[in-house]
Protein backbone atom coordinates (compact mmCIF):
# COMPACT_ATOMS: atom_id res chain seq x y z
CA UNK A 1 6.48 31.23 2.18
CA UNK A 2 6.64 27.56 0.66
CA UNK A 3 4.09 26.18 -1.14
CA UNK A 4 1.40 24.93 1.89
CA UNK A 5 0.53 21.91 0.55
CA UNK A 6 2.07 18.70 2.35
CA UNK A 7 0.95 15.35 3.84
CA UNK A 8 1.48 14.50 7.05
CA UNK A 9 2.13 11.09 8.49
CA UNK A 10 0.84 9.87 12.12
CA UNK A 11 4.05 7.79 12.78
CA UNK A 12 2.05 6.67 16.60
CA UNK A 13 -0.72 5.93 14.33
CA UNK A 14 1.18 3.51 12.26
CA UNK A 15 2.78 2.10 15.35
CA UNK A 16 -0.84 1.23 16.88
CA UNK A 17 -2.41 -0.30 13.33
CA UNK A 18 0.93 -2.89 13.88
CA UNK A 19 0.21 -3.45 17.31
CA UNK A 20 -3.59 -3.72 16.63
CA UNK A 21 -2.62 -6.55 13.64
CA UNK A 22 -0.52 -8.27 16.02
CA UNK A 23 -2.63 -8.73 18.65
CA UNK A 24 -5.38 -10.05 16.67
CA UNK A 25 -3.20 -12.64 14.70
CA UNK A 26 -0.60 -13.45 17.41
CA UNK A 27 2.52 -14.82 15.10
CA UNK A 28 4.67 -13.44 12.88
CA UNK A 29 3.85 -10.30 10.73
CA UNK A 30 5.25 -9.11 7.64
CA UNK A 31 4.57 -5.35 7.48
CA UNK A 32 4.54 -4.35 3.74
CA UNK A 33 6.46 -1.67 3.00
CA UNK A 34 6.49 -1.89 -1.38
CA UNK A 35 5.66 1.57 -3.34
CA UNK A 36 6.93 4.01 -0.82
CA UNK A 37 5.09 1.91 2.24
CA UNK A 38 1.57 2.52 0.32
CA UNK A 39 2.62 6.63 -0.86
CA UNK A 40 3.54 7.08 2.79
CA UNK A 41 7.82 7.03 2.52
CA UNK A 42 9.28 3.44 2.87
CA UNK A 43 12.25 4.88 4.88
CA UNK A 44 10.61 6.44 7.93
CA UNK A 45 8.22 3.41 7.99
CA UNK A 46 10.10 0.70 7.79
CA UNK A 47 12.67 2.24 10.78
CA UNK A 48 9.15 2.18 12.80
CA UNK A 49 8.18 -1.50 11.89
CA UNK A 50 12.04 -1.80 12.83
CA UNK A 51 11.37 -0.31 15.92
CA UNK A 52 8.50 -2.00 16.98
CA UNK A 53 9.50 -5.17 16.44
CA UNK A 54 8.08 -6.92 12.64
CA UNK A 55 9.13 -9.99 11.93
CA UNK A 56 9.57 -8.98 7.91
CA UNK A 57 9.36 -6.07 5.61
CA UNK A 58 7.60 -7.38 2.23
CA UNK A 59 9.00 -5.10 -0.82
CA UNK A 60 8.20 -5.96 -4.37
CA UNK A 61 11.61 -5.32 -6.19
CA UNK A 62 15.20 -5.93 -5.29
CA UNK A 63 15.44 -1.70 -5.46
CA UNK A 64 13.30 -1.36 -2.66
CA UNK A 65 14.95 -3.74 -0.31
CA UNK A 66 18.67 -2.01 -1.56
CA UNK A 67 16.48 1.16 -0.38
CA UNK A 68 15.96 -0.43 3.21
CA UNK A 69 19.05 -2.24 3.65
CA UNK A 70 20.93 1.37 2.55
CA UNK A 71 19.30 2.99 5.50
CA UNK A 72 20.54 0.98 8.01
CA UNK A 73 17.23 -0.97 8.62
CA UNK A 74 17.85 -4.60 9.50
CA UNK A 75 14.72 -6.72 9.67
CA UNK A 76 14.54 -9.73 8.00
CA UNK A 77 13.26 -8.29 3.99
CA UNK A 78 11.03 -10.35 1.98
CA UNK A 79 11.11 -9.55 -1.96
CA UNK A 80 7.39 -10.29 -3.19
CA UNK A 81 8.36 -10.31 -7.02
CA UNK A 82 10.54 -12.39 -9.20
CA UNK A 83 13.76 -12.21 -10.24
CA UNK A 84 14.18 -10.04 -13.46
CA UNK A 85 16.61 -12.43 -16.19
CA UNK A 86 20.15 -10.87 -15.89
CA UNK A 87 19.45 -9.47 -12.20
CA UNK A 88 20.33 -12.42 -10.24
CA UNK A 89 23.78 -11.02 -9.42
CA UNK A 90 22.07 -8.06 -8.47
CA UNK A 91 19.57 -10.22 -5.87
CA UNK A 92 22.45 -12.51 -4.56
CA UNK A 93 24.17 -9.45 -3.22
CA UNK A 94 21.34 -8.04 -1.62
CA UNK A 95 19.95 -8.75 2.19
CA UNK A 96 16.75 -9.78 1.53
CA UNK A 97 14.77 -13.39 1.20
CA UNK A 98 14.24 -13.75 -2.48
CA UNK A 99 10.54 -15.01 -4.09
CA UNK A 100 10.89 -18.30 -6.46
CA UNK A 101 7.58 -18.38 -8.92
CA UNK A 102 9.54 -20.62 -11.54
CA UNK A 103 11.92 -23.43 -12.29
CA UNK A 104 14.37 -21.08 -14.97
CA UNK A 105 14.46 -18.63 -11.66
CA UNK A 106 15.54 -21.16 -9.34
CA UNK A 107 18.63 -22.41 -11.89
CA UNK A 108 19.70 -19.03 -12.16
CA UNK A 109 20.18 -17.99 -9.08
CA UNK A 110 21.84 -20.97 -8.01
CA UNK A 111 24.25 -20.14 -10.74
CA UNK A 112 25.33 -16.34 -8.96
CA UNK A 113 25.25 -17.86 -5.52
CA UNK A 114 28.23 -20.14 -7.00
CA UNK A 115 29.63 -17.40 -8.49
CA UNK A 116 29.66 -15.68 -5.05
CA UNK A 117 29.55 -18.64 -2.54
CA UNK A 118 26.77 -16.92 -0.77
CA UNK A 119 23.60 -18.69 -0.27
CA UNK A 120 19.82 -17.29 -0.57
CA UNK A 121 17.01 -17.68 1.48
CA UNK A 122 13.93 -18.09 -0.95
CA UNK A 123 9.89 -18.23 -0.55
CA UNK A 124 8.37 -20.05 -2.94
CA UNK A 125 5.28 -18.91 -4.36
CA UNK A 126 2.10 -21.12 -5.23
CA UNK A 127 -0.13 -19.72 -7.81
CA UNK A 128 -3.57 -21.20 -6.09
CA UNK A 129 -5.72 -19.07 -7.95
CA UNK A 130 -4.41 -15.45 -8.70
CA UNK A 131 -3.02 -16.71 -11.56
CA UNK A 132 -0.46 -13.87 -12.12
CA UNK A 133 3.13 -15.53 -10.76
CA UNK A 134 3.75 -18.66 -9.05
CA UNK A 135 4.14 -22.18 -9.68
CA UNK A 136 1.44 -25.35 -9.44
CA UNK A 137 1.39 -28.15 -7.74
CA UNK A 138 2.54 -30.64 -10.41
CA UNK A 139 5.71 -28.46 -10.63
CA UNK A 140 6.53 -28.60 -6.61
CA UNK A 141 8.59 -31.88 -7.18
CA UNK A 142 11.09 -30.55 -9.51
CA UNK A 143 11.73 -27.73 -7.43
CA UNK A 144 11.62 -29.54 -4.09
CA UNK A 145 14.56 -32.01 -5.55
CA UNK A 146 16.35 -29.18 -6.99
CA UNK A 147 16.61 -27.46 -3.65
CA UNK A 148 17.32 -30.07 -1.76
CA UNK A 149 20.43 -30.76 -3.71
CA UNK A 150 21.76 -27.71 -3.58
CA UNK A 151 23.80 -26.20 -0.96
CA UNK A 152 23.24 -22.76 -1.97
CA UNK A 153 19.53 -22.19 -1.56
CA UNK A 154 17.53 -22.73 1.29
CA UNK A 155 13.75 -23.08 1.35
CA UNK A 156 12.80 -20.53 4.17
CA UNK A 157 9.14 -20.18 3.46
CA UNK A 158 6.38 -20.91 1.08
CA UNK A 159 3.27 -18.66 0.31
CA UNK A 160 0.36 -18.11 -1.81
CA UNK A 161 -1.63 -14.50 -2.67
CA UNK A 162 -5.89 -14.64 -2.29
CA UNK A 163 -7.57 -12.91 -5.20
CA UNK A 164 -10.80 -12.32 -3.70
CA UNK A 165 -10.32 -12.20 0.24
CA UNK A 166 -11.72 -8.75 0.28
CA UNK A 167 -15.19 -10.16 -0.95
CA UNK A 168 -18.56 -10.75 0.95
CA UNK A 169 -18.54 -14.08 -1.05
CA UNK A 170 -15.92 -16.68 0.29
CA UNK A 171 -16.24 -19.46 -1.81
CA UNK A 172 -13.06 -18.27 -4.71
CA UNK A 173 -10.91 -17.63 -1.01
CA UNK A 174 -11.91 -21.11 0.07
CA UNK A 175 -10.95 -22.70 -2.76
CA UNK A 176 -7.85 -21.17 -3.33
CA UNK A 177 -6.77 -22.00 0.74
CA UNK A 178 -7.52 -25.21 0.19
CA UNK A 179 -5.27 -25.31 -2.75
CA UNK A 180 -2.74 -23.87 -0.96
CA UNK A 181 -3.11 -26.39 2.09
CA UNK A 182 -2.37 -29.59 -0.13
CA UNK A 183 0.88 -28.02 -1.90
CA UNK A 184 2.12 -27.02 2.19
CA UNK A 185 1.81 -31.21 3.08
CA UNK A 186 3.68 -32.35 -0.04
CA UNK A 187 6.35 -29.77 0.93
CA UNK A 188 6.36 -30.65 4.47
CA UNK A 189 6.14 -34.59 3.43
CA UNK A 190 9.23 -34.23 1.50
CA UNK A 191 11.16 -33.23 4.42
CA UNK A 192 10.75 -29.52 4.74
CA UNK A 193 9.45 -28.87 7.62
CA UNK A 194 11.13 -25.76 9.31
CA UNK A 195 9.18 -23.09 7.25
CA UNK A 196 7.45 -20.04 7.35
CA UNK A 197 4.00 -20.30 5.68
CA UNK A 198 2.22 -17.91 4.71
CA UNK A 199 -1.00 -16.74 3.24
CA UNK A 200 -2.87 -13.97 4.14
CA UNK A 201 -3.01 -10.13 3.58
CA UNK A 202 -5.19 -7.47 4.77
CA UNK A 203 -8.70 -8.98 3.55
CA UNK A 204 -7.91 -12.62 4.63
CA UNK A 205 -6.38 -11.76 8.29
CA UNK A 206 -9.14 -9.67 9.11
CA UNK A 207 -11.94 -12.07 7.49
CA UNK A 208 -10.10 -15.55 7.49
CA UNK A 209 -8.07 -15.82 11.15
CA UNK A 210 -8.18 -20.22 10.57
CA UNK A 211 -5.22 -19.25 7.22
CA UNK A 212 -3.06 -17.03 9.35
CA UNK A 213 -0.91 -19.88 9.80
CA UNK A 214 2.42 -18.88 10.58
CA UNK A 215 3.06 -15.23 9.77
CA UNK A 216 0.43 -12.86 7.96
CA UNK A 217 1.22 -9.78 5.01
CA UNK A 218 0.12 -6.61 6.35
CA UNK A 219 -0.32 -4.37 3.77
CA UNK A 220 -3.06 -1.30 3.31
CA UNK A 221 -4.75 -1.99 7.27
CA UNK A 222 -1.30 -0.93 8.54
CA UNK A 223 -2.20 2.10 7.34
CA UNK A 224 -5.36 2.74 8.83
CA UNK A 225 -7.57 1.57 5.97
CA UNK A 226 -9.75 -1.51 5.06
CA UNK A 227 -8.86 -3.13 2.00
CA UNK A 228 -12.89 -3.13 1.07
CA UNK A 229 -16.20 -2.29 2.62
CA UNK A 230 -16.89 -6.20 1.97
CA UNK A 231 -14.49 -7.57 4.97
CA UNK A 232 -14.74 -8.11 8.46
CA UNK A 233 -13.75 -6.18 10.60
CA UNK A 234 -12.26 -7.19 13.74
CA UNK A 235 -9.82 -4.76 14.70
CA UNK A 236 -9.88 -0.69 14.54
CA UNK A 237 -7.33 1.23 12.64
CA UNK A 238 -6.74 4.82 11.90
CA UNK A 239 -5.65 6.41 8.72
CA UNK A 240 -2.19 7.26 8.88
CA UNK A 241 -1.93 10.27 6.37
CA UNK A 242 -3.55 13.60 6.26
CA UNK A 243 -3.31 15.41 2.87
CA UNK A 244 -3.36 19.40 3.16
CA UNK A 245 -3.20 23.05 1.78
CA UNK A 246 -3.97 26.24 2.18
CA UNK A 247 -5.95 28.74 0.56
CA UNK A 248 -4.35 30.98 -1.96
CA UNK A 249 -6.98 33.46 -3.94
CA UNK A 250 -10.61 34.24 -3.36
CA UNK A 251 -12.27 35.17 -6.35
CA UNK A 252 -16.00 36.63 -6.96
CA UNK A 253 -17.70 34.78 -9.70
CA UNK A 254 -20.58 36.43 -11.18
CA UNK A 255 -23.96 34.29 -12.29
CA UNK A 256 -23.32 32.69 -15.88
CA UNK A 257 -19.24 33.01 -15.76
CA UNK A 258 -17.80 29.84 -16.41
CA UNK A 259 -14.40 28.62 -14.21
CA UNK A 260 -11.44 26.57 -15.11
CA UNK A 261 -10.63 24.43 -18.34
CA UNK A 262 -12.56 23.25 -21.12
CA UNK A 263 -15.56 25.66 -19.11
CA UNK A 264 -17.07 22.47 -17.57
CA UNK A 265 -18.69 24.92 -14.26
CA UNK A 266 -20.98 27.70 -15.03
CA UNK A 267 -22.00 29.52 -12.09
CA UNK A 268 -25.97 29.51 -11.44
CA UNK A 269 -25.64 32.60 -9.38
CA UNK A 270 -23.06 34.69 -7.78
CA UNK A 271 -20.47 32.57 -5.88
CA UNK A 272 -17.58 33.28 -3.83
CA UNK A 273 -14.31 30.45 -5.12
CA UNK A 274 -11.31 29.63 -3.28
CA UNK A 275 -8.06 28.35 -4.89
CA UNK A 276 -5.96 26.00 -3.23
CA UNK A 277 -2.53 25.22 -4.57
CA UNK A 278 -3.14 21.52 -5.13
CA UNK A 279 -3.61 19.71 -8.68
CA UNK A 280 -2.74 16.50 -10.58
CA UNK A 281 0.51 17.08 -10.31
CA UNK A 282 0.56 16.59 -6.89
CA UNK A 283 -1.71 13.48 -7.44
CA UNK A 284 -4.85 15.36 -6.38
CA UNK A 285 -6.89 13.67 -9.10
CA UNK A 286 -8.49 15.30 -12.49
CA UNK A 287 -11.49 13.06 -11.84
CA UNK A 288 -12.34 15.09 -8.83
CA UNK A 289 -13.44 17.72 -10.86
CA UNK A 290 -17.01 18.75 -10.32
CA UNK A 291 -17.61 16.62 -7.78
CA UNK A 292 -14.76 16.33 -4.92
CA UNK A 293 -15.19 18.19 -1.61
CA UNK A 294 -12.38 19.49 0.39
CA UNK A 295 -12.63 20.92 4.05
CA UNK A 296 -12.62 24.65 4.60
CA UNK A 297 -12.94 26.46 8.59
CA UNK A 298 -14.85 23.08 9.26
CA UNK A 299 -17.16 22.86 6.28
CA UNK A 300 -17.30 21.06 3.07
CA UNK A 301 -16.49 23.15 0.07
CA UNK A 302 -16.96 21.38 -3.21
CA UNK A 303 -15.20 21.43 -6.38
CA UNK A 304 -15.64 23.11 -9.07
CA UNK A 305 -14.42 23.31 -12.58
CA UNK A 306 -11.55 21.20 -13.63
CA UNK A 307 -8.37 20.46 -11.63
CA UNK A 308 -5.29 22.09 -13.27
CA UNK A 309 -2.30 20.89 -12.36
CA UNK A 310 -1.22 23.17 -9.98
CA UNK A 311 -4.30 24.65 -8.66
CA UNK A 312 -8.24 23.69 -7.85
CA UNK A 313 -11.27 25.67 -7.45
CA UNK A 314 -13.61 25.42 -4.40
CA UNK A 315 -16.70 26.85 -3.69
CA UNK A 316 -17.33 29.21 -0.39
CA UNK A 317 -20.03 30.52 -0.97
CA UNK A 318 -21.93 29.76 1.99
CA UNK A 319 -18.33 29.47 4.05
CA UNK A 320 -18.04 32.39 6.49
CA UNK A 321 -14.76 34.40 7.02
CA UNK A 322 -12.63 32.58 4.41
CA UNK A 323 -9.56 34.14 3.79
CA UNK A 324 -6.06 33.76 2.14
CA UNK A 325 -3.87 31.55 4.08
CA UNK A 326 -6.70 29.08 5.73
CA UNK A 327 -6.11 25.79 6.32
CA UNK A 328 -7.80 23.23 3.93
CA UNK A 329 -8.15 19.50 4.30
CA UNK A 330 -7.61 16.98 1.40
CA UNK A 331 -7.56 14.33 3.63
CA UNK A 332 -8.46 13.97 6.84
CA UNK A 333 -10.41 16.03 9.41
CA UNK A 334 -11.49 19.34 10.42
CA UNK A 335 -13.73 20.39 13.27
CA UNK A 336 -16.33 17.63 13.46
CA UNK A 337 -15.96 16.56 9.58
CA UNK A 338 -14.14 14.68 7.42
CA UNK A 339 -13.00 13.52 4.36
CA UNK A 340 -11.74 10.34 4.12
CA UNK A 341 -9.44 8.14 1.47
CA UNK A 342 -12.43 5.99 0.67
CA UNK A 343 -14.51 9.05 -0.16
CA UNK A 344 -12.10 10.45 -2.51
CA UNK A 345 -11.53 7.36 -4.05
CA UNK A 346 -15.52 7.02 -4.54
CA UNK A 347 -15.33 10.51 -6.36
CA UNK A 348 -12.60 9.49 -9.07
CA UNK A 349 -14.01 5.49 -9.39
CA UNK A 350 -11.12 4.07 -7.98
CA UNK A 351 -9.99 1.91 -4.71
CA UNK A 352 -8.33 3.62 -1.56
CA UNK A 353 -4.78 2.25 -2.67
CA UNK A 354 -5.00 4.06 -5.09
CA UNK A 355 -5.42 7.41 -3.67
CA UNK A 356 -2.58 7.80 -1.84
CA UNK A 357 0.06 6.20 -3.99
CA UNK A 358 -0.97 8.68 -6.62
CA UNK A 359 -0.13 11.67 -4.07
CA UNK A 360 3.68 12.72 -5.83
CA UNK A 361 7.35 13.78 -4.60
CA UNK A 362 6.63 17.38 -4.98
CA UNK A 363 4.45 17.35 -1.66
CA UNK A 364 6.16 17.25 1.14
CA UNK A 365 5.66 14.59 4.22
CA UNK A 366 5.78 15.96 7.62
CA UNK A 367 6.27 13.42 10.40
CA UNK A 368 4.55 13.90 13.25
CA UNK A 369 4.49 11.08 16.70
């Protein structure tokens, strides 16, 4: 028997978080695809944003869009990230719209378009506020003339990133739009006109419809979660992935025995402990320990001891009939409960991106419609 412990991925789930984004924004969406679609495999979701008609797939390296494009997957790609020094050859070659945060990146790649006679789409990227990548407005002249006289780049879009758009407060969000909104007029005074602009992801579509402008990022509500407890929330979504084992021991512990590593759990009285196959190496986090709860014949069983890498204890105690081989849910639901992304995020201090990105290679995905 292999090892039970796999994810599984509600493909008509994703399809209906799209369709759920779409009809609340009605224009364009970029469905964000970057870091293995969110830990959920870029491949098999980017054929069903394919399918169900995006507009763009956002990646954030040149690798991921090769990924894409090597799969036979032929929406328009946007790459969210600069281009590394020495990899513009790399980035000329490849089908995908190409981000511009600097002047040096724009001379460049000019340079390997002219050594291929192939011209780029590129986005450029206004740093309003994040203050990681991007250029200001006092630079958008330089660039604008440098663009305009060359006939290998064209200026498809231009786009900012919110820092805070997840926030109760709105006032950083504000300030940053408005930013944004004056460097989108000098661009469109000096004559470009026919471009895609672009502001908001998950946080400021759901919270901020008046920036939507002409095509929105999708990113973490695509796949069923809210990017914060803090934002609106306009539409419904459903989680997308469901994170499972089975059980593979049942142990008697007697009062005052300890369990696990570095004896963190000492039993109070006599329990009855499951072990599940499922550890930090699969991305089932260490912090968990002592305090996660994972789903057992409908009923929460909690955690206890450390997480090894391979293996977890949970307590049964008061779980009827558990034996070898049940089902047990990471993720997800059983009967009428639940454990949710945001919950086990809660239990190791983290955010729900987090969570399942973390989730690695050596658990299987299972597509299911």
């Amino acid at each position: 028997m292999s090892r039970p412990t796999k994810c599984i991925i509600n493909l008509n789930k994703l399809k209906n978080n799209y369709l759920s984004v779409k009809k609340h924004c009605n224009n364009k969406v970029l469905a964000l695809v970057k870091a293995d679609a969110y830990g959920h495999g870029i491949i098999e979701c980017a054929k069903v944003f394919e399918e169900i008609g995006a507009d763009y797939l956002g990646v954030a390296c040149l690798e991921e869009a090769e990924i894409i494009r090597n799969n036979n997957i032929n929406t328009p790609i946007l790459c969210l990230g600069p281009v590394p020094k020495g990899d513009e050859d790399y980035c000329v070659n490849i089908d995908a719209d190409q981000t511009i945060t600097c002047f040096d990146e724009l001379i460049n790649l000019e340079k390997a378009c002219k050594k291929f006679n192939k011209t780029k789409n590129i986005h450029l990227k206004i740093d309003s506020g994040m203050h990681r990548i991007g250029v200001r407005i006092e630079d958008i002249d330089t660039i604008l003339e440098f663009v305009n006289n060359s006939k290998y780049l064209n200026l498809k879009g231009v786009f900012t990133h919110f820092a805070d758009s997840d926030s109760f407060d709105k006032t950083y969000t504000i300030n940053q739009a408005e930013y944004f909104i004056k460097a989108v007029n000098i661009i469109k005074n000096k004559g470009f006109k026919n471009i895609i602009v672009h502001c908001s992801n998950s946080g400021a579509l759901l919270s901020y419809p008046e920036y939507n402008f002409d095509m929105v990022r999708a990113g973490i509500i695509l796949y069923g979660y809210y990017p914060s407890n803090e934002v609106d929330k306009p539409i419904n979504v459903e989680p997308v992935l469901s994170f499972e084992t089975a059980v593979i021991a049942i142990n008697t512990i007697l009062k005052g025995e300890k369990i696990s590593y570095g004896c963190t759990y000492t039993a109070e009285k006599d329990m009855i402990v499951a072990v599940i196959p499922v550890g930090y190496g699969d991305g089932y986090k260490r912090l968990n320990s002592n305090k996660g709860y994972v789903l057992i014949n409908n009923k929460k069983a909690k955690v206890v001891g450390r997480v090894c890498m391979d293996m977890t204890m949970v307590d049964v105690t008061d779980i009827p009939d558990v034996s070898i081989g049940d089902s047990v849910v990471l993720i997800g639901e059983q009967g009428a409960e639940k454990i949710t992304t945001d919950d086990v995020a809660c239990w190791c201090e983290t955010i729900s991106y987090e969570i399942p990105l973390s989730i690695t290679n050596r658990v299987k995905k299972h597509y299911v419609d």
